[in-house]
Protein backbone atom coordinates (compact mmCIF):
# COMPACT_ATOMS: atom_id res chain seq x y z
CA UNK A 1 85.44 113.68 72.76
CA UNK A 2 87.47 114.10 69.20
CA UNK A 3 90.99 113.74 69.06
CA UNK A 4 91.03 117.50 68.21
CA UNK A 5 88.85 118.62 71.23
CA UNK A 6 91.15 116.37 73.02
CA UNK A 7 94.01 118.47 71.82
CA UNK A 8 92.72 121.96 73.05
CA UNK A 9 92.04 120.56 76.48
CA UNK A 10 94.20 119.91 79.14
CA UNK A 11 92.04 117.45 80.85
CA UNK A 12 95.41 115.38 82.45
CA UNK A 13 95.88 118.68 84.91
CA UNK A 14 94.34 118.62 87.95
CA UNK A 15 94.49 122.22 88.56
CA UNK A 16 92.07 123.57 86.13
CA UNK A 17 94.73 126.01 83.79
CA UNK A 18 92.84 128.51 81.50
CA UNK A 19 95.31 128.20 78.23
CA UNK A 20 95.24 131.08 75.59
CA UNK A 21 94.36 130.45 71.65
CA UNK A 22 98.01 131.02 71.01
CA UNK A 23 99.29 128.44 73.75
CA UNK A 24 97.06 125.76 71.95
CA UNK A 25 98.04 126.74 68.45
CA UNK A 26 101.85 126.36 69.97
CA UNK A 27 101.14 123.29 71.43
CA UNK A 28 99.70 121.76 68.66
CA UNK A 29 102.38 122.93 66.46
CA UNK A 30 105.13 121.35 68.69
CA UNK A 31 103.41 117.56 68.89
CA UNK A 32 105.18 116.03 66.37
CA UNK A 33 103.01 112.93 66.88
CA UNK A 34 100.63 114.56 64.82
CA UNK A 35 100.41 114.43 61.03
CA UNK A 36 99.64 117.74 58.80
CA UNK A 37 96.30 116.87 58.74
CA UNK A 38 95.14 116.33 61.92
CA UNK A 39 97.53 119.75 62.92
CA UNK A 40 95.27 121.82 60.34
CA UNK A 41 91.73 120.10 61.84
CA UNK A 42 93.35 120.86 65.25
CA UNK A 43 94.26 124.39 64.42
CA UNK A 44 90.48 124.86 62.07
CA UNK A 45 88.51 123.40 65.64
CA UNK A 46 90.79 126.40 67.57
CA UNK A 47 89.92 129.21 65.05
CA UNK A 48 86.01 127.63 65.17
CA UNK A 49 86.27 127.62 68.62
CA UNK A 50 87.99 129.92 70.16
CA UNK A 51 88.15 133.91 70.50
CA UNK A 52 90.14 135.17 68.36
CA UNK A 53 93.40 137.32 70.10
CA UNK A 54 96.92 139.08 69.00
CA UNK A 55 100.04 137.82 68.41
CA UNK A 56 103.28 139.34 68.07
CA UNK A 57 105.52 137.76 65.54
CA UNK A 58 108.61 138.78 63.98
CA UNK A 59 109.00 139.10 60.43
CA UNK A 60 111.73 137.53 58.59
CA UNK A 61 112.30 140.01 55.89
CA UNK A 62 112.49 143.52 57.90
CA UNK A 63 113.22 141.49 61.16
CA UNK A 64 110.73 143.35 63.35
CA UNK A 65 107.86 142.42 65.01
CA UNK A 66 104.33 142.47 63.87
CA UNK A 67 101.12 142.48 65.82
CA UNK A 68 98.62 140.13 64.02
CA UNK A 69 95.77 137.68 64.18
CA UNK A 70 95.95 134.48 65.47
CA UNK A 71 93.43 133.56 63.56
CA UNK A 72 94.29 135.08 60.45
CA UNK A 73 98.03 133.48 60.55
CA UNK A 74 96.90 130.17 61.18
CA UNK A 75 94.37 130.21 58.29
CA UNK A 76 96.86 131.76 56.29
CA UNK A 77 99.58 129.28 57.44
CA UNK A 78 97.34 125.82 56.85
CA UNK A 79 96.72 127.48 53.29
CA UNK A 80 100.60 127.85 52.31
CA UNK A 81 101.26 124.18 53.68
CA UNK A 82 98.56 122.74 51.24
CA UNK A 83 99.83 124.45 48.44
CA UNK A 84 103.74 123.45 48.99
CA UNK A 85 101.78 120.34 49.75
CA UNK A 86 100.55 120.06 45.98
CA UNK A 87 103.78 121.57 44.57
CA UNK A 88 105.73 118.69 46.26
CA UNK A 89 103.38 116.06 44.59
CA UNK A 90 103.14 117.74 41.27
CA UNK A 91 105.05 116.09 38.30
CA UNK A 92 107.36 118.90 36.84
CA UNK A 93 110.04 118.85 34.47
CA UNK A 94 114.12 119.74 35.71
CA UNK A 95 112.98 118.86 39.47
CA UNK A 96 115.39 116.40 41.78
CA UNK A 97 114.28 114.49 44.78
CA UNK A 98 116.56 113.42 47.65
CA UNK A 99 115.10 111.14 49.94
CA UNK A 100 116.61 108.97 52.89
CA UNK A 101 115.68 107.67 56.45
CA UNK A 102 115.82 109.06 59.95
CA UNK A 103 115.63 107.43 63.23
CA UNK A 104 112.75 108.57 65.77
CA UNK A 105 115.14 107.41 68.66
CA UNK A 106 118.63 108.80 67.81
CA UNK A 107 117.66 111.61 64.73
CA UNK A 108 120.24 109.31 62.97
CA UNK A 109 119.57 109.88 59.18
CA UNK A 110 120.64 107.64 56.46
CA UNK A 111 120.63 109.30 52.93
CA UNK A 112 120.26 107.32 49.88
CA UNK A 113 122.26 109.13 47.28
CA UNK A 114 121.08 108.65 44.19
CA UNK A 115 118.65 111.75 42.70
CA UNK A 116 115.28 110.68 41.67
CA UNK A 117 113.65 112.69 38.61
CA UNK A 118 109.96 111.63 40.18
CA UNK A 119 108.20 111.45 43.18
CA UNK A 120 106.96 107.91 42.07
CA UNK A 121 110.86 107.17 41.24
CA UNK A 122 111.75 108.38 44.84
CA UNK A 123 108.91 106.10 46.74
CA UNK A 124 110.35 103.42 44.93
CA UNK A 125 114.18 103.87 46.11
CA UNK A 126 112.65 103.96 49.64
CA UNK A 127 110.60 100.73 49.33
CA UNK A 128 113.27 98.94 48.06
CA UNK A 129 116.35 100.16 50.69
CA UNK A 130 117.39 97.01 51.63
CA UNK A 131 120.01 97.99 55.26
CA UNK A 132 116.67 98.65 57.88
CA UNK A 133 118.68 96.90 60.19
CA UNK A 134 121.03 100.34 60.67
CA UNK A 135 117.82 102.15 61.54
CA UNK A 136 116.86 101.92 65.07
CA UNK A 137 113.22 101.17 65.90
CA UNK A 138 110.71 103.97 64.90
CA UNK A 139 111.37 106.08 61.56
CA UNK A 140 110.18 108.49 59.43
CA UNK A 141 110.89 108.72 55.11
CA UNK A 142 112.49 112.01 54.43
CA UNK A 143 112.23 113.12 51.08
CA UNK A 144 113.33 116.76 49.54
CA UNK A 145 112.64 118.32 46.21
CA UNK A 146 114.36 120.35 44.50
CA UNK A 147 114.87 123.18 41.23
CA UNK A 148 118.22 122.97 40.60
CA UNK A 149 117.98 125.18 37.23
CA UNK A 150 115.77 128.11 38.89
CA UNK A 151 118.63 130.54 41.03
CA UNK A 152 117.77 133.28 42.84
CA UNK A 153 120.74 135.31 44.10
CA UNK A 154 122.83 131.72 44.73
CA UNK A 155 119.74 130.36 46.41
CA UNK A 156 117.64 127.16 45.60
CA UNK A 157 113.94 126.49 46.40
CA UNK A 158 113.50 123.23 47.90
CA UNK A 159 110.57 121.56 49.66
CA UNK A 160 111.21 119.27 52.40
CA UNK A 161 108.50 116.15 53.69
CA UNK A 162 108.50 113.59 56.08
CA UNK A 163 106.21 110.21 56.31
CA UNK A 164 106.05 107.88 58.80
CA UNK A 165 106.24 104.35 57.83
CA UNK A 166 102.29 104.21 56.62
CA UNK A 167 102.99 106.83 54.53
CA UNK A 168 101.00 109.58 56.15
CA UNK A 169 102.43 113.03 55.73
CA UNK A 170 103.93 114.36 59.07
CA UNK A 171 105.60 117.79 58.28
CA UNK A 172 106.44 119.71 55.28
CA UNK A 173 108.30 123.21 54.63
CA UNK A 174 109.41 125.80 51.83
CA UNK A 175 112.07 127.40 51.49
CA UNK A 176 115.02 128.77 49.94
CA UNK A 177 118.76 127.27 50.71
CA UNK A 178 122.09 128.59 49.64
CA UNK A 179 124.16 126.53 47.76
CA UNK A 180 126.43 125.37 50.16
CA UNK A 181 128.90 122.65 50.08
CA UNK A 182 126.89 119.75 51.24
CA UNK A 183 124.88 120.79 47.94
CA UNK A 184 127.74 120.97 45.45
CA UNK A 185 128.97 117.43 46.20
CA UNK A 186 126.04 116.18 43.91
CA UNK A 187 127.33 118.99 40.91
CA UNK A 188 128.73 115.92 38.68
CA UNK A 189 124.96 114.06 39.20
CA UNK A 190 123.16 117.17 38.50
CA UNK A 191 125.12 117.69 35.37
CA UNK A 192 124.36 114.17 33.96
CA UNK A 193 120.70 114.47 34.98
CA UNK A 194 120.28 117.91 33.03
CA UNK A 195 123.30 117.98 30.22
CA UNK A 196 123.57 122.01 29.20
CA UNK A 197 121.82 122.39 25.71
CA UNK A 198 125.04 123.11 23.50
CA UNK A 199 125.25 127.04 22.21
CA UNK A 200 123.83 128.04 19.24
């Protein structure tokens, strides 16, 4: 049996529980022990697999719910996370990286504070972090990317991704953040990183 068969059975119950597509999608969405790729194989085997059904969602613009396919927001989900995927990884021009470390036992996160202009630049700060020792056990590289210059109605896009220590990729998300405080603190960085061009 494949690890992703494995996933859409419940073959550790001794009762024998029939569980909906939507249970397994939920399920596999919630194991955090598994990295974005083996979540879309998981989720691909289910949509292969599996009858289709309805879902009610609610929708984060109007705020009311919506009666879709499973199938159709899986697929459509797996498809936005490989293109954030390739946006994170893409070399672009006025883009900041934060990365630090968090803890897999106490969710304690260590931030290294410096901006990196790359993704290579921000592997590198990681690599060479010298204080492990105030990490306990198991962790995971957290690294966030950022368009400072590009404002929407005093929001930022950023794209957030987390590696375990091999490297793989174990979660990534988009989306926009206001500029709060915990943002501004880095203003004077920013501002050395991308001087203003001086009026002509």
């Amino acid at each position: 049996m494949t690890q992703q068969e494995d996933l859409l059975s419940e073959n550790d119950q001794s009762d024998s529980i029939v569980e909906t597509g939507a249970e397994a999608a939920g399920r596999i969405y919630r194991d955090h022990s598994l990295s974005v790729r083996e979540k879309h194989r998981a989720w691909q085997d289910l949509v292969e697999s599996c009858p289709d059904e309805t879902v009610c969602v609610k929708s984060f613009v109007f705020e009311k719910m919506e009666r879709i396919s499973l199938h159709e927001l899986l697929l459509s989900y797996m498809a936005e996370q490989k293109k954030v995927e390739a946006q994170f990884f893409t070399d672009e021009r006025d883009v900041v990286y934060l990365c630090g470390l968090q803890s897999l036992s106490t969710n304690e996160s260590i931030e290294i504070r410096e901006p990196s202009l790359s993704w290579e630049s921000c592997v590198h700060k990681i690599a060479d972090y010298q204080d492990w020792e105030m990490i306990p056990g198991r962790y995971r590289a957290v690294a966030t990317k950022f368009w400072p210059k590009r404002f929407v109605g005093g929001f930022m896009k950023e794209i957030s991704a987390e590696f375990d220590e091999t490297g793989t990729l174990m979660e990534i998300s988009s989306q926009m953040m206001m500029t709060v405080p915990r943002f501004r603190d880095l203003d004077y960085q920013m501002e050395q990183l991308f001087p203003a061009k001086d009026s002509e």
